[in-house]
N, C-alpha and C. Protein backbone atom coordinates (compact mmCIF):
# COMPACT_ATOMS: atom_id res chain seq x y z
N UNK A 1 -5.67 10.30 2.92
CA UNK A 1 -5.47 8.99 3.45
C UNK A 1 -6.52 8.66 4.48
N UNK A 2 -6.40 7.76 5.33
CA UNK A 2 -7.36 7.46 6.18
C UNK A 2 -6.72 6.21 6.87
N UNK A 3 -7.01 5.66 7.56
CA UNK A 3 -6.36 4.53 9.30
C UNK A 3 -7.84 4.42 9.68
N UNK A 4 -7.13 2.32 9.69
CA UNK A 4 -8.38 1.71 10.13
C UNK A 4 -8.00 1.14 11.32
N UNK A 5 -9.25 0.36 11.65
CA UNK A 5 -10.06 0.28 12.46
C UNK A 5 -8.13 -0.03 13.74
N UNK A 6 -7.52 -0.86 13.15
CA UNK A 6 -6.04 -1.47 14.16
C UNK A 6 -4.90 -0.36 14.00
N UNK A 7 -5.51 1.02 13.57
CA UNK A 7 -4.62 2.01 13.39
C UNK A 7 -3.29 1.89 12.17
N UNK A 8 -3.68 1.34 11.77
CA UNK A 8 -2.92 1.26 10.24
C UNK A 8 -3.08 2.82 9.85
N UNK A 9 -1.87 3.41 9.14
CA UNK A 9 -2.41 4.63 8.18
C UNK A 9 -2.56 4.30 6.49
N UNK A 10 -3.32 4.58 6.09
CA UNK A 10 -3.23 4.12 4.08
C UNK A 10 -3.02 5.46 3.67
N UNK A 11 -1.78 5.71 3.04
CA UNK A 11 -2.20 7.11 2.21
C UNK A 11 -2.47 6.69 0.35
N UNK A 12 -3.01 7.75 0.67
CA UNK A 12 -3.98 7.03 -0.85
C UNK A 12 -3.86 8.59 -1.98
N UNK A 13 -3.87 8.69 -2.61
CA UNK A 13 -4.10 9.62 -3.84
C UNK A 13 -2.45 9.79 -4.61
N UNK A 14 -1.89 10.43 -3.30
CA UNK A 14 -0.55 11.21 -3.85
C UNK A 14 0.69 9.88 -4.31
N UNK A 15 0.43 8.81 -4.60
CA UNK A 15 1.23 7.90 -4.83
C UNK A 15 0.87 7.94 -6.03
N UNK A 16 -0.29 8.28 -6.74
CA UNK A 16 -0.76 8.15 -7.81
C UNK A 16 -0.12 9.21 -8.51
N UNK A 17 0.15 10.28 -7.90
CA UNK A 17 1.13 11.69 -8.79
C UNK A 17 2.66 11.33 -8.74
N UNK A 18 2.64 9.89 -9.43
CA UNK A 18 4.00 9.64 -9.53
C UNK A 18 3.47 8.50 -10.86
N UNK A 19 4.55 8.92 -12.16
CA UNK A 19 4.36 8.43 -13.64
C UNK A 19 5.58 7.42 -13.22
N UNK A 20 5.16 5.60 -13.49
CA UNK A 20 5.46 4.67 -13.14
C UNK A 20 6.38 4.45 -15.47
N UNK A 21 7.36 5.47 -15.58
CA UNK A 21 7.43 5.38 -16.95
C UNK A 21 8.96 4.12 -16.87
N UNK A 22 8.46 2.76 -17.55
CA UNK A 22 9.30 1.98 -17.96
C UNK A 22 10.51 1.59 -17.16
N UNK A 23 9.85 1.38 -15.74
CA UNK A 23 10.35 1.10 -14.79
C UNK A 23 11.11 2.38 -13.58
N UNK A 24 11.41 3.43 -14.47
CA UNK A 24 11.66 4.73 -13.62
C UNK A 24 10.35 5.59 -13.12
N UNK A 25 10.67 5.89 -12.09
CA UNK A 25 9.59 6.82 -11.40
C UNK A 25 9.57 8.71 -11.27
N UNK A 26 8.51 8.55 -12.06
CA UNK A 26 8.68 10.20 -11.98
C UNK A 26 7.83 11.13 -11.52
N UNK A 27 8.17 11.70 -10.66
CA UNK A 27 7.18 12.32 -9.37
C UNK A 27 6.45 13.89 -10.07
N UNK A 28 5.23 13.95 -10.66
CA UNK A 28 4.58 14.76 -11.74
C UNK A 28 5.09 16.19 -10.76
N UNK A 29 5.26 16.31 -9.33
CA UNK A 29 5.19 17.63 -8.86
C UNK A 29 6.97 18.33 -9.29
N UNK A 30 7.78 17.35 -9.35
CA UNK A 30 9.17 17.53 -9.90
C UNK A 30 9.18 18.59 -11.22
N UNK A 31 8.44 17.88 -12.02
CA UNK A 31 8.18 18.33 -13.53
C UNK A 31 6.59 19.56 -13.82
N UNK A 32 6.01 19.79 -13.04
CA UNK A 32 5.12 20.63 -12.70
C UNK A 32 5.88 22.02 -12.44
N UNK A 33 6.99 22.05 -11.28
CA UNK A 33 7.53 22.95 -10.64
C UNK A 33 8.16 23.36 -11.77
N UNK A 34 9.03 22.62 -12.25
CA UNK A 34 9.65 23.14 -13.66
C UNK A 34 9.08 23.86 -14.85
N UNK A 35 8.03 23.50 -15.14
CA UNK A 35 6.93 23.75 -15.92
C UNK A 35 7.13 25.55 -15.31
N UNK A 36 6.20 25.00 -14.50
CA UNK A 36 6.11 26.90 -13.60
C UNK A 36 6.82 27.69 -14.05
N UNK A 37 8.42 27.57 -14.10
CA UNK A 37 9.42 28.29 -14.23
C UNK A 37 9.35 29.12 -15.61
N UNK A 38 8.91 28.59 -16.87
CA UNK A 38 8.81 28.60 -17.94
C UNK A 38 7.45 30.15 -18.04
N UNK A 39 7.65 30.88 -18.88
CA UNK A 39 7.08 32.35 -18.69
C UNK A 39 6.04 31.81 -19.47
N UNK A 40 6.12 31.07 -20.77
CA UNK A 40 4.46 30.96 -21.67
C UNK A 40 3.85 29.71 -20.12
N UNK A 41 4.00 29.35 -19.32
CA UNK A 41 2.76 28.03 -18.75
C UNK A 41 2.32 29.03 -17.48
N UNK A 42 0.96 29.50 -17.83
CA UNK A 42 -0.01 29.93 -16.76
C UNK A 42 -0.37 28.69 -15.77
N UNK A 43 -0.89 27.89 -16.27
CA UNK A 43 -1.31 26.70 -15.15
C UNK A 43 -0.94 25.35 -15.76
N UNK A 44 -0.74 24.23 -15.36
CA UNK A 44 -0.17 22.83 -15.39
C UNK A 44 -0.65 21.62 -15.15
N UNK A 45 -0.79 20.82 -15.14
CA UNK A 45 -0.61 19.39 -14.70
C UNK A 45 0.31 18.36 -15.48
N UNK A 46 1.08 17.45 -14.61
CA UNK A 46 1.48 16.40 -15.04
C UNK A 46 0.68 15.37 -15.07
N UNK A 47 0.73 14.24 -15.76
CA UNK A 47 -0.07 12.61 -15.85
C UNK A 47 0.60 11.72 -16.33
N UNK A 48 0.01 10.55 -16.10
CA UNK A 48 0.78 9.39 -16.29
C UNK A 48 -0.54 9.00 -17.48
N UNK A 49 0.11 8.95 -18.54
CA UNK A 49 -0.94 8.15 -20.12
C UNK A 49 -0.62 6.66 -19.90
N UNK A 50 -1.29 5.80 -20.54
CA UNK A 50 -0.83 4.12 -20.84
C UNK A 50 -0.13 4.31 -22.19
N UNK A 51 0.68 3.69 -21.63
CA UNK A 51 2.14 3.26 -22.77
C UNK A 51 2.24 1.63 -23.29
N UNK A 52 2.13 1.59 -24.79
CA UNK A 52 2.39 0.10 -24.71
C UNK A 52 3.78 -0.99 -24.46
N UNK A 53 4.40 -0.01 -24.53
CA UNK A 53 5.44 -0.27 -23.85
C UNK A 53 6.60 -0.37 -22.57
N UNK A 54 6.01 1.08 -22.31
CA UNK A 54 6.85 1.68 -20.92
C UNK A 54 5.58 1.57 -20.00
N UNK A 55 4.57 1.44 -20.04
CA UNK A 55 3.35 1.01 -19.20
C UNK A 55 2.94 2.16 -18.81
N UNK A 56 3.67 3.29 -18.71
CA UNK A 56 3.09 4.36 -18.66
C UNK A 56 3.78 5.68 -19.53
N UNK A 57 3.71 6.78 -20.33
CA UNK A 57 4.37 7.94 -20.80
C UNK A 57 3.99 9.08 -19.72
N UNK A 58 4.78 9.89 -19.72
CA UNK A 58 4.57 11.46 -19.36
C UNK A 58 3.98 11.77 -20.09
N UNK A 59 3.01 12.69 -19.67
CA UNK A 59 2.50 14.20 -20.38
C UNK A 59 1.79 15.17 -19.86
N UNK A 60 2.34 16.49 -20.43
CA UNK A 60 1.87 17.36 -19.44
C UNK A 60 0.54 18.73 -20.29
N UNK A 61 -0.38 18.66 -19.28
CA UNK A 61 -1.50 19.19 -20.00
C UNK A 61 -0.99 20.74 -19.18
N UNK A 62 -1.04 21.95 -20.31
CA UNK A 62 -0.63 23.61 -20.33
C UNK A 62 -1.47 24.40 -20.48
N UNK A 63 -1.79 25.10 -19.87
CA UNK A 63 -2.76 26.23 -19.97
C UNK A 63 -1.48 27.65 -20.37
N UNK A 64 -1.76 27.93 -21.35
CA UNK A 64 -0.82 28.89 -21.88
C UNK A 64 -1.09 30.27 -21.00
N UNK A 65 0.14 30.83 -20.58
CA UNK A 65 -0.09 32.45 -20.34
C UNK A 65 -0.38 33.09 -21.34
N UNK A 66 -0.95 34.69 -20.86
CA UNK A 66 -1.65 35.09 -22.20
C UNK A 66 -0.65 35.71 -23.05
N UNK A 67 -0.64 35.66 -24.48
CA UNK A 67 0.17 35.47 -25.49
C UNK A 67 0.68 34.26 -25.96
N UNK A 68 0.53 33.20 -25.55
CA UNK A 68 1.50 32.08 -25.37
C UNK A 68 0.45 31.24 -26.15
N UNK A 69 1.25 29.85 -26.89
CA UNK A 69 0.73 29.11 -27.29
C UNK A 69 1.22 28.01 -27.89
N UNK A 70 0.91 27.04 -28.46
CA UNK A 70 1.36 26.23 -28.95
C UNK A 70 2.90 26.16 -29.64
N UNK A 71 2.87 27.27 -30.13
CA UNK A 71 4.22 27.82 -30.80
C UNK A 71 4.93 27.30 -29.75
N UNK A 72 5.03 27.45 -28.43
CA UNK A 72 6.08 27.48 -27.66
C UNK A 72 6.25 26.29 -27.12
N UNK A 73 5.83 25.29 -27.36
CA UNK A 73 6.10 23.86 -27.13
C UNK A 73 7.72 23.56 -27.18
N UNK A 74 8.54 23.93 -28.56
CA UNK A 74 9.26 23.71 -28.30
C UNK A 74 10.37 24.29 -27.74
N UNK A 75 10.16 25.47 -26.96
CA UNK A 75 10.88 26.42 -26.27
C UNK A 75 10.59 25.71 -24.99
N UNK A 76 8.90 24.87 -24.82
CA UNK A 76 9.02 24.71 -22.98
C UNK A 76 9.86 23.23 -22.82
N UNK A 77 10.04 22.61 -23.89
CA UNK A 77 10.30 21.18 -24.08
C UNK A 77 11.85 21.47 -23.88
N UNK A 78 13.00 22.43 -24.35
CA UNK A 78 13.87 22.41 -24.40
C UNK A 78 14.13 23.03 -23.02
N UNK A 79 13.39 23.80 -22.05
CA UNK A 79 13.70 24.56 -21.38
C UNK A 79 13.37 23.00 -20.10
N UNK A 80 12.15 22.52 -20.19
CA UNK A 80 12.54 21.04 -19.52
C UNK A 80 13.64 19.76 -19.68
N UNK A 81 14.03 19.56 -20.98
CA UNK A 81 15.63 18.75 -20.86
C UNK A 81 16.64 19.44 -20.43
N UNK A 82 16.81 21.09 -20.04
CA UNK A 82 17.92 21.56 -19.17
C UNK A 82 17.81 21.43 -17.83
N UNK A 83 16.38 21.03 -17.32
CA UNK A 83 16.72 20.70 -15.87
C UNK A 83 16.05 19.45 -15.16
N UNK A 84 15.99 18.73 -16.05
CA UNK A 84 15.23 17.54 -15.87
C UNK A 84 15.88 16.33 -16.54
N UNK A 85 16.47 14.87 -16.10
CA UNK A 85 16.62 13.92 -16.50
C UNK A 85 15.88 13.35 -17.53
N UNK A 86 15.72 13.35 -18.90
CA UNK A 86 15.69 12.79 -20.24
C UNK A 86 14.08 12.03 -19.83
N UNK A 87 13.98 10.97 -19.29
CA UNK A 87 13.21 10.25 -18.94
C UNK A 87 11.77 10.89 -18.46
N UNK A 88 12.22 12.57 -17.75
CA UNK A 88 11.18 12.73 -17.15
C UNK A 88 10.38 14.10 -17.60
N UNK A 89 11.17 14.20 -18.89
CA UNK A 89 10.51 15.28 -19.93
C UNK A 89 9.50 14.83 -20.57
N UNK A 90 8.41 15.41 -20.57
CA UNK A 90 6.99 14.72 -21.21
C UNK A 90 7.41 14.34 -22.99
N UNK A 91 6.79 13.49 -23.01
CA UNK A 91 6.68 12.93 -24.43
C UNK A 91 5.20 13.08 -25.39
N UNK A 92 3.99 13.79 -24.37
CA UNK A 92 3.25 14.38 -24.84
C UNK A 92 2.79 15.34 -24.30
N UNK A 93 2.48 16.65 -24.56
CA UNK A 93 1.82 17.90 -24.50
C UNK A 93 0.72 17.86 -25.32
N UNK A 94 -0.10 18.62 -23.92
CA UNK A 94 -1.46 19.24 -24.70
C UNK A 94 -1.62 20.49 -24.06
N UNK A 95 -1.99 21.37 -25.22
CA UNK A 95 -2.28 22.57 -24.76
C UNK A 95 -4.17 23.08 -24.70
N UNK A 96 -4.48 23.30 -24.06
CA UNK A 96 -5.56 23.94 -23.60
C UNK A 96 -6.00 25.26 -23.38
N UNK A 97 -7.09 25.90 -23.64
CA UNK A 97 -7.37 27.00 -23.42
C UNK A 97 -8.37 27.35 -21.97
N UNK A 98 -9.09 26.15 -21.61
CA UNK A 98 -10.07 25.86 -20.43
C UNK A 98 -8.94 25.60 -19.43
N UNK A 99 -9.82 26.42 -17.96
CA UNK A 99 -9.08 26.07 -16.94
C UNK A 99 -8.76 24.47 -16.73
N UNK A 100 -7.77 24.50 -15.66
CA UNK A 100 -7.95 22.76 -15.68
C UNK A 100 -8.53 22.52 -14.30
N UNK A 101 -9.75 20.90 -14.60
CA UNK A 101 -10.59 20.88 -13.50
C UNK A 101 -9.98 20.92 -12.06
N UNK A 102 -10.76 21.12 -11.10
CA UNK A 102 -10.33 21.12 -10.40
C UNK A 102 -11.51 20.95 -8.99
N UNK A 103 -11.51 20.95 -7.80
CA UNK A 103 -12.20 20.35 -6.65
C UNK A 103 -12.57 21.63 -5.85
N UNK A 104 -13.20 21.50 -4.89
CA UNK A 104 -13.99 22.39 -4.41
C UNK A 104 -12.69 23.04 -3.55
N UNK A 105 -11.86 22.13 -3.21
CA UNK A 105 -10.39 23.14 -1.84
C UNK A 105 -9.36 23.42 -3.33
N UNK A 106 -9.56 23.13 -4.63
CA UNK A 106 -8.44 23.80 -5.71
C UNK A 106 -7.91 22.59 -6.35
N UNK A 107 -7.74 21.84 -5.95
CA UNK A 107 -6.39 20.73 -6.36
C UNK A 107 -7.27 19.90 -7.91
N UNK A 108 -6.34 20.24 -8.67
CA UNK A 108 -6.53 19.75 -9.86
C UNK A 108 -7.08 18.35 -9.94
N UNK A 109 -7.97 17.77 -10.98
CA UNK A 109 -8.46 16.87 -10.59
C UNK A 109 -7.63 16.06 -11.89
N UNK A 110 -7.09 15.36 -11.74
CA UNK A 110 -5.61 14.75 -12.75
C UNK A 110 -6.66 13.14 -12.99
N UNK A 111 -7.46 12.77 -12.40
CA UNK A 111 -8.10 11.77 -13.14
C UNK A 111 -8.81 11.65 -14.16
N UNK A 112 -9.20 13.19 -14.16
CA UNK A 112 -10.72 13.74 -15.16
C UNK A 112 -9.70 14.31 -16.60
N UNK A 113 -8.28 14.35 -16.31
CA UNK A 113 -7.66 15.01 -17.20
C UNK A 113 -7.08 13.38 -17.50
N UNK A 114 -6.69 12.48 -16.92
CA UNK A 114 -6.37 11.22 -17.20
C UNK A 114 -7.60 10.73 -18.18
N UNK A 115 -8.66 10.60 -17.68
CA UNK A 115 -9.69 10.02 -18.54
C UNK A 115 -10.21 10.96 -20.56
N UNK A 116 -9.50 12.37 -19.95
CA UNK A 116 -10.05 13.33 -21.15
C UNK A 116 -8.82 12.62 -22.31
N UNK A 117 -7.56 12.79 -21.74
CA UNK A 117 -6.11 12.55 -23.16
C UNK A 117 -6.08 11.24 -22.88
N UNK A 118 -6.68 10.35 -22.68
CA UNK A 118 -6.48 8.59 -22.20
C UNK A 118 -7.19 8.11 -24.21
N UNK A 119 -8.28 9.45 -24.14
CA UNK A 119 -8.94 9.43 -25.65
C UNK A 119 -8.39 8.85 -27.10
């Protein structure tokens, strides 16, 4: 964030890690944490895709632990509708084998992964 010049504060980025899906709001670190829990997801991100309808979908890009793979989509998908409200279970997965980008202090760079599955 950053505060100007009359001491205003703007926080800026982390409003954006929230999927604006069809009027409900779903906070990607909610569904990330969950993710975690799951033994095949080594590393994660949530995103918000354009929806032509809901204006935005979930989906969550997986870096598989080793052994793990695609196969298990629907083991992580079911293991997210047991602790997650319907709405805020991704409706698309991608699995990956490349780390996911990320910034010089770590933090995933979810725009560069917005712009890659936006495809």
């Amino acid at each position: 964030g950053f505060m100007d010049e009359e001491g205003y504060l703007y926080v800026v980025d982390r409003i954006k890690d929230m999927v604006l899906r069809g009027g409900e709001n779903v906070y990607c670190v909610e569904v990330e944490s969950a993710l975690f829990e799951h033994d095949s997801v080594k590393d994660c991100a949530v995103i918000g895709l354009p929806h032509d309808k809901l204006g935005e979908e979930v989906a969550a890009v997986i870096v598989p632990a080793d052994g793990h793979g695609e196969h298990s989509e629907h083991e992580v998908l079911a293991h997210l509708k047991s602790r997650l409200a319907g709405f805020k279970v991704p409706s698309r997965v991608f699995w990956r084998q490349a780390e996911l980008p990320r910034n010089a202090t770590g933090k995933v760079l979810k725009k560069d992964l917005r712009d890659e599955y936006s495809k």
